[in-house]
N, C-alpha and C. Protein backbone atom coordinates (compact mmCIF):
# COMPACT_ATOMS: atom_id res chain seq x y z
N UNK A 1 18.69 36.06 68.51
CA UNK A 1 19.59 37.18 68.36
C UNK A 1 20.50 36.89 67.17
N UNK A 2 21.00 37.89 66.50
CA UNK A 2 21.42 37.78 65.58
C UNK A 2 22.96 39.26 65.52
N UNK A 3 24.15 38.72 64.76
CA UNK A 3 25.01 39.69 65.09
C UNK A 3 26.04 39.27 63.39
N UNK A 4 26.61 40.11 62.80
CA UNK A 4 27.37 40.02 62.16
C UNK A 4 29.22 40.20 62.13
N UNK A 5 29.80 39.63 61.56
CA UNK A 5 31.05 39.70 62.04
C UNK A 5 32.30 39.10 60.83
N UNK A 6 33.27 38.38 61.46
CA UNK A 6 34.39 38.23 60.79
C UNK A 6 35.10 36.82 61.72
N UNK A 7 34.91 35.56 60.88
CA UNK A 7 35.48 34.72 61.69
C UNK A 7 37.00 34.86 62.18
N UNK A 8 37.52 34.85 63.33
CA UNK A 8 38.66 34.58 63.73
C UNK A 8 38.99 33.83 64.30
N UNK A 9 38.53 32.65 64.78
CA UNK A 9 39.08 31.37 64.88
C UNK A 9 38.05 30.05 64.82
N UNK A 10 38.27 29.05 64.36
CA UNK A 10 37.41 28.01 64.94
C UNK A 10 38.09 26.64 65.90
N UNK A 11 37.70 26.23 66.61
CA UNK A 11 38.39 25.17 67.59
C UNK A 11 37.66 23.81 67.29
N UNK A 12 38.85 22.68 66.96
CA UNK A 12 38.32 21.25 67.03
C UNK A 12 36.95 21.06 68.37
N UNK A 13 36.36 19.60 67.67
CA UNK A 13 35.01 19.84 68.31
C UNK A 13 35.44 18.86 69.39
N UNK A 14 35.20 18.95 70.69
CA UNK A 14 35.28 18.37 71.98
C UNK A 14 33.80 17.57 72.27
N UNK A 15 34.34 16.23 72.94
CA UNK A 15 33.56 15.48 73.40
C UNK A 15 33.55 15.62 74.62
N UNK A 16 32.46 15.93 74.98
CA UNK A 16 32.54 16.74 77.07
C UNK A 16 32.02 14.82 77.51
N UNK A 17 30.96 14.51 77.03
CA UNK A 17 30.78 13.43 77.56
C UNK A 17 30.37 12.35 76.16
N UNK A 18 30.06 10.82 76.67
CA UNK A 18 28.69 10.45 75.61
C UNK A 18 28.03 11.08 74.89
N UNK A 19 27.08 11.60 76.07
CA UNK A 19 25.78 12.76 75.78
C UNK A 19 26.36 13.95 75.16
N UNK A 20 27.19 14.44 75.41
CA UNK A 20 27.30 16.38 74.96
C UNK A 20 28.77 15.78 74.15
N UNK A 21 28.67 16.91 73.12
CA UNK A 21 29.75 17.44 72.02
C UNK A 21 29.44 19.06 71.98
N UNK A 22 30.79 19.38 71.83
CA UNK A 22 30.60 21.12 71.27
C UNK A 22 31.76 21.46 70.77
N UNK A 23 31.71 22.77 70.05
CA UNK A 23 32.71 23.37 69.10
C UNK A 23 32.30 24.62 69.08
N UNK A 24 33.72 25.36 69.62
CA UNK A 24 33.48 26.70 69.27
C UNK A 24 34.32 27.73 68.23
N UNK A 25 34.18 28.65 68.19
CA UNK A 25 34.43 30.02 67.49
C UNK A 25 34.68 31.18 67.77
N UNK A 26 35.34 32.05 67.36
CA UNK A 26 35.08 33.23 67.66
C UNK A 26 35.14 34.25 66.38
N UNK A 27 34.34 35.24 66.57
CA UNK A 27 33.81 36.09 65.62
C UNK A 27 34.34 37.39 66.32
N UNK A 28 34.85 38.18 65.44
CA UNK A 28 35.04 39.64 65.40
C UNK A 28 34.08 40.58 64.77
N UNK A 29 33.16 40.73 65.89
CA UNK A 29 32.15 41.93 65.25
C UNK A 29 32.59 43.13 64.36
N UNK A 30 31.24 43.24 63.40
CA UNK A 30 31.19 44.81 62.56
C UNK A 30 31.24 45.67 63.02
N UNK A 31 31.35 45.98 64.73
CA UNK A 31 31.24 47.28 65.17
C UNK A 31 31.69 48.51 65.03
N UNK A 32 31.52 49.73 65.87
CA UNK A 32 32.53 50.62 66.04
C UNK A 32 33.51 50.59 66.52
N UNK A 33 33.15 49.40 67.57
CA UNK A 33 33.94 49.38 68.55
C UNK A 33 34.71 47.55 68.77
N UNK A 34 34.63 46.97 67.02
CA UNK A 34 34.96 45.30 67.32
C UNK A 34 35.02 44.23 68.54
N UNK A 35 34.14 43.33 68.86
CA UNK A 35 34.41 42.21 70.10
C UNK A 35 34.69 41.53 69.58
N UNK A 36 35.81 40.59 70.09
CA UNK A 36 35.99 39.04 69.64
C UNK A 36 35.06 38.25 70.37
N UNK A 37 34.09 37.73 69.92
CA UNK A 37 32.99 36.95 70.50
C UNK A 37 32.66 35.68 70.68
N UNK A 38 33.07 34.50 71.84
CA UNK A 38 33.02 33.44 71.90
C UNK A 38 31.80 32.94 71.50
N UNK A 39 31.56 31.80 70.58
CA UNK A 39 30.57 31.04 70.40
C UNK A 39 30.40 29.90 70.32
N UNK A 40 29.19 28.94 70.68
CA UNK A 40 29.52 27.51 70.77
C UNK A 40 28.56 26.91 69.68
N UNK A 41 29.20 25.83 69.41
CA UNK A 41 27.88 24.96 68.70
C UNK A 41 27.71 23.58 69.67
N UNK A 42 26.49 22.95 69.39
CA UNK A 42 26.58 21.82 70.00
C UNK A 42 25.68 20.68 69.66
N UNK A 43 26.02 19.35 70.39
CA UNK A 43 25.13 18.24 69.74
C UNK A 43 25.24 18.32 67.82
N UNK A 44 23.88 18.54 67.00
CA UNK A 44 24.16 17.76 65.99
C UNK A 44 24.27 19.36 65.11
N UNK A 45 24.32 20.08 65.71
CA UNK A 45 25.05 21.74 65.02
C UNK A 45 26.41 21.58 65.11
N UNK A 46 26.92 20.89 65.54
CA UNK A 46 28.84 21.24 65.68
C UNK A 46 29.26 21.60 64.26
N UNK A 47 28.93 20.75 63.20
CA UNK A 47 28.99 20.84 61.50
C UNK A 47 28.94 21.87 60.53
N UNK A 48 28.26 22.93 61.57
CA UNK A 48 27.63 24.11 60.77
C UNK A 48 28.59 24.38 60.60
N UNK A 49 29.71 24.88 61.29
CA UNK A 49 30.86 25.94 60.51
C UNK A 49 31.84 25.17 59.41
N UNK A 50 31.70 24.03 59.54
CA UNK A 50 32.66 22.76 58.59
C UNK A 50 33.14 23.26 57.54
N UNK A 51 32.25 23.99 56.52
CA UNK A 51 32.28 24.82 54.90
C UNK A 51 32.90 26.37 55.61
N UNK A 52 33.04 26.64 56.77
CA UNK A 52 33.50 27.95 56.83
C UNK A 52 35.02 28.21 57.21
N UNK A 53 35.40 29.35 56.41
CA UNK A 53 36.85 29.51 57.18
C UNK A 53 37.50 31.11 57.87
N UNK A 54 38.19 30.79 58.07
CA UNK A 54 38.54 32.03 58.93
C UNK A 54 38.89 33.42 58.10
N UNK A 55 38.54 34.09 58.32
CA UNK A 55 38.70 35.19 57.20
C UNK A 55 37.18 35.78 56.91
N UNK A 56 35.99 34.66 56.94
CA UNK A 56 35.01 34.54 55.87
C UNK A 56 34.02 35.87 56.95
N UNK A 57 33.13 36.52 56.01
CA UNK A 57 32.43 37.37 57.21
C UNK A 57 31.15 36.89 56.72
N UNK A 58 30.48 36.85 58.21
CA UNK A 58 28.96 35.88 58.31
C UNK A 58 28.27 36.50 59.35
N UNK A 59 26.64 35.86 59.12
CA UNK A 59 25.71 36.25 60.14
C UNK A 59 25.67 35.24 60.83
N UNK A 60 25.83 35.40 62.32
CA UNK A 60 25.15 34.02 63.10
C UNK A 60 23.95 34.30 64.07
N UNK A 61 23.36 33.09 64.15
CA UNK A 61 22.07 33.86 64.77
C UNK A 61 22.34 32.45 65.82
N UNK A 62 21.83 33.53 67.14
CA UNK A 62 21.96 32.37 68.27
C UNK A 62 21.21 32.85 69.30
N UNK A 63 21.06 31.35 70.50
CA UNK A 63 20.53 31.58 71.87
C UNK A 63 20.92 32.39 72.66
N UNK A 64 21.03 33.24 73.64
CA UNK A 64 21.53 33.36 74.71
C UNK A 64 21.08 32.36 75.93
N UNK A 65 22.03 31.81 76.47
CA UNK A 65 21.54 30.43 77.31
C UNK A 65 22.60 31.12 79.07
N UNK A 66 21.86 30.66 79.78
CA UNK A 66 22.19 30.76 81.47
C UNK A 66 22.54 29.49 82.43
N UNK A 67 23.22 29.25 82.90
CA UNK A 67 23.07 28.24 84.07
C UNK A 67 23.76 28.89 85.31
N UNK A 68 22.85 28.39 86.36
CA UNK A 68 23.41 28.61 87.78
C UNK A 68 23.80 27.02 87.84
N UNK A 69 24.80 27.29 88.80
CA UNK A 69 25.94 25.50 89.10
C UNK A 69 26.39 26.16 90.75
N UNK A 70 25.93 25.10 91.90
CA UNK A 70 26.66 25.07 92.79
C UNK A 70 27.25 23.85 93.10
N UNK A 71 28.43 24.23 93.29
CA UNK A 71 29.58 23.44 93.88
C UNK A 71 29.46 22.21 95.02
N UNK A 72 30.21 21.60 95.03
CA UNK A 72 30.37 20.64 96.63
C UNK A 72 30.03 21.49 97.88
N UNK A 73 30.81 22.70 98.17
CA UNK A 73 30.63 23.12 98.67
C UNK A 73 29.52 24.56 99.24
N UNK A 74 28.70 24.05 98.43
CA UNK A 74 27.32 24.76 98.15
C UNK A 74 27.72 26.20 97.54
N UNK A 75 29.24 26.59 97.12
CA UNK A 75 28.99 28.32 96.12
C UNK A 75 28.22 28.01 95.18
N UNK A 76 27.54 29.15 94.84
CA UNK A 76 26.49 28.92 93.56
C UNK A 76 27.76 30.26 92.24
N UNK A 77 27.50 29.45 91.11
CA UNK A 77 28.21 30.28 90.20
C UNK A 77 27.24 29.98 89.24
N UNK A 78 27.06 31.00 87.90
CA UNK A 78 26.66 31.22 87.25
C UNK A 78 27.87 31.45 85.81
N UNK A 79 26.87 30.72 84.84
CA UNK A 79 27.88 30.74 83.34
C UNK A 79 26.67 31.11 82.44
N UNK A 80 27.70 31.43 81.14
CA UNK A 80 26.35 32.35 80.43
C UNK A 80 27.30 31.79 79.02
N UNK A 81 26.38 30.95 77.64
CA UNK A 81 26.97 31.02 76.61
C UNK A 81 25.78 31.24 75.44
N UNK A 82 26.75 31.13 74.07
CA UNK A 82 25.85 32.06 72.82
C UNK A 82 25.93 30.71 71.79
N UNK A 83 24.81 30.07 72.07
CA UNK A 83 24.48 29.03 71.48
C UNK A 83 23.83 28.83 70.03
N UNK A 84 24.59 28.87 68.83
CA UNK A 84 24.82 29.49 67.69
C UNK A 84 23.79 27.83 67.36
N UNK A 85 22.85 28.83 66.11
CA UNK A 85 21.88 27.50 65.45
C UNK A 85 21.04 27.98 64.31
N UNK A 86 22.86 28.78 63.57
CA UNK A 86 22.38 28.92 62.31
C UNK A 86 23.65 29.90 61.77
N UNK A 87 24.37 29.85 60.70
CA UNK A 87 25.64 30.61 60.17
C UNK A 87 25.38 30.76 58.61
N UNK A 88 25.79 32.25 58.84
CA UNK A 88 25.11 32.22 57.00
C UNK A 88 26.38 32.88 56.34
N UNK A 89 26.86 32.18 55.56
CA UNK A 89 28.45 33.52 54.78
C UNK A 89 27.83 34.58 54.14
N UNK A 90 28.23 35.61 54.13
CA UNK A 90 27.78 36.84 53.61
C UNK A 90 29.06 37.31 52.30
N UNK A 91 28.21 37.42 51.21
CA UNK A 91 28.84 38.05 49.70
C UNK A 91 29.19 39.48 50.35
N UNK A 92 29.70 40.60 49.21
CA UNK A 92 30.11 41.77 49.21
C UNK A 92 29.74 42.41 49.05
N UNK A 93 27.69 42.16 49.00
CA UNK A 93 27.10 42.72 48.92
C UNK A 93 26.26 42.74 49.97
N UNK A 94 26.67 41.82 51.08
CA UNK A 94 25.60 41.29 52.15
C UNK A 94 24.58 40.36 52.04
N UNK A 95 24.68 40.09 50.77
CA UNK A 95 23.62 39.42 50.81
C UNK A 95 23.77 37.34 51.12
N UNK A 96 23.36 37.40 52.06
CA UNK A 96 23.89 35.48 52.35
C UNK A 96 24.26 34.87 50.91
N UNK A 97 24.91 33.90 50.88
CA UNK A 97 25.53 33.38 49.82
C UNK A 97 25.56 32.12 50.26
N UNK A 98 25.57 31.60 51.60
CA UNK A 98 25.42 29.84 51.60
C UNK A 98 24.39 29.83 53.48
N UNK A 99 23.46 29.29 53.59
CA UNK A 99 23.24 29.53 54.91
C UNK A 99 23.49 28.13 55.26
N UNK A 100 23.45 27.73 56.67
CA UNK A 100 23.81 26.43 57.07
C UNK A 100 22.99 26.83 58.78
N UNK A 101 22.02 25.59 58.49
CA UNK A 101 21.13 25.84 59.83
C UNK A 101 21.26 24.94 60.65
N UNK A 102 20.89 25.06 61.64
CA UNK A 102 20.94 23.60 62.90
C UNK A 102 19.49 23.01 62.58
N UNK A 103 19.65 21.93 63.52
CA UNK A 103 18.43 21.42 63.81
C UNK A 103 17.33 21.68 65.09
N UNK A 104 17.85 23.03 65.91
CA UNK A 104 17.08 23.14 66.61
C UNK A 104 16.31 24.53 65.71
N UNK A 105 16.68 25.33 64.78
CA UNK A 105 16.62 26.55 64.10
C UNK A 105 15.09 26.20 63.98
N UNK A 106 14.51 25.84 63.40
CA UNK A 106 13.18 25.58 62.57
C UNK A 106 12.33 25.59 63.72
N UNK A 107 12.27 25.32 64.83
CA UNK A 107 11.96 25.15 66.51
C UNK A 107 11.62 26.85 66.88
N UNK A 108 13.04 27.23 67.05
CA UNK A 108 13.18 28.25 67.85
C UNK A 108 13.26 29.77 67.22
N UNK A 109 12.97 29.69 66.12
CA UNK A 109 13.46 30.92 64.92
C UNK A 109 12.38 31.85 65.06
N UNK A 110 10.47 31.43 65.25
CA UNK A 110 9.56 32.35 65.35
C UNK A 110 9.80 33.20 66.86
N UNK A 111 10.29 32.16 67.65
CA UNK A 111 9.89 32.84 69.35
C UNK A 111 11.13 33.78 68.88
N UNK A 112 12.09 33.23 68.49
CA UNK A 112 13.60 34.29 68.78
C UNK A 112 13.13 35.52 68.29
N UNK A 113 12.34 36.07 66.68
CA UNK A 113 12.24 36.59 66.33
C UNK A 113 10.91 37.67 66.95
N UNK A 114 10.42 37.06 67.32
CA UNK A 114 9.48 37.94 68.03
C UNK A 114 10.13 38.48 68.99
N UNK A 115 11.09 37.97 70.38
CA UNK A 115 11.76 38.49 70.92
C UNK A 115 12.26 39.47 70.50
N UNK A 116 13.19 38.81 69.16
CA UNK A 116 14.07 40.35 69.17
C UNK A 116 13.15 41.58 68.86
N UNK A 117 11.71 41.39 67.75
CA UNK A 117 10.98 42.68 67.58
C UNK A 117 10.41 42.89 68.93
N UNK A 118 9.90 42.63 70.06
CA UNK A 118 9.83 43.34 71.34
C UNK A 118 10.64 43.89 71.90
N UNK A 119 12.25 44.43 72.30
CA UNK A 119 13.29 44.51 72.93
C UNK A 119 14.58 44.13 72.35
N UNK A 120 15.67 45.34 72.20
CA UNK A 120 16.72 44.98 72.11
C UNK A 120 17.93 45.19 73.40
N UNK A 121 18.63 44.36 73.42
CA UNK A 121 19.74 44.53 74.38
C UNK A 121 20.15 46.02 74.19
N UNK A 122 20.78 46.99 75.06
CA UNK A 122 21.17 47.93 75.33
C UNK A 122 22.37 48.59 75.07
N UNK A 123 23.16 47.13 74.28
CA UNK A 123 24.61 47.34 74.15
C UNK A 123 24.75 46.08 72.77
């Protein structure tokens, strides 16, 4: 998936454990109707936004990712994040001007893309 926008914030990168690092963002969509849109990076993508700053308007192209988590007490909850693995700054003409990819991008870029040409989200 892929969405265009307007950075409005980025947050120092957090060490959750050893294993996991992440860093997020948020982007203010081109819409009609503007979202401020949480996004994460993680593992050895945290870097991507490093060259970017707030103000700058960019494409990011990302996962949509799911987890169900139950508790001690057996509730089951569900979390949902937008696992960004690839940021491109956009000139004034649209046209990218610096892209900056992850390392899972080169992996996951044919399936994403076929996805998106079968079906788009509704909203």
């Amino acid at each position: 998936m892929e969405v265009k926008g307007t950075i409005k914030a980025i947050f120092a990168e957090q060490v959750i454990s050893d294993k996991f690092r992440k860093r997020e963002f948020v982007l203010t969509t081109n819409d009609k109707y503007p979202q401020d849109v949480l996004f994460q990076l993680t593992q050895g993508n945290t870097d991507l936004i490093d060259t970017i700053r707030v103000g700058e308007e960019v494409e990011v192209k990302f996962n949509l990712r799911g987890k169900e988590y139950t508790n001690r007490e057996g509730k089951v909850s569900y979390f949902n994040s937008l696992e960004v693995w690839q940021v491109s700054v956009q000139t004034s003409n649209t046209q990218p001007k610096a892209k900056v990819t992850g390392i899972v991008a080169n992996f996951q870029e044919d399936a994403i893309n076929q996805m998106s040409n079968e079906s788009d989200l509704p909203f």
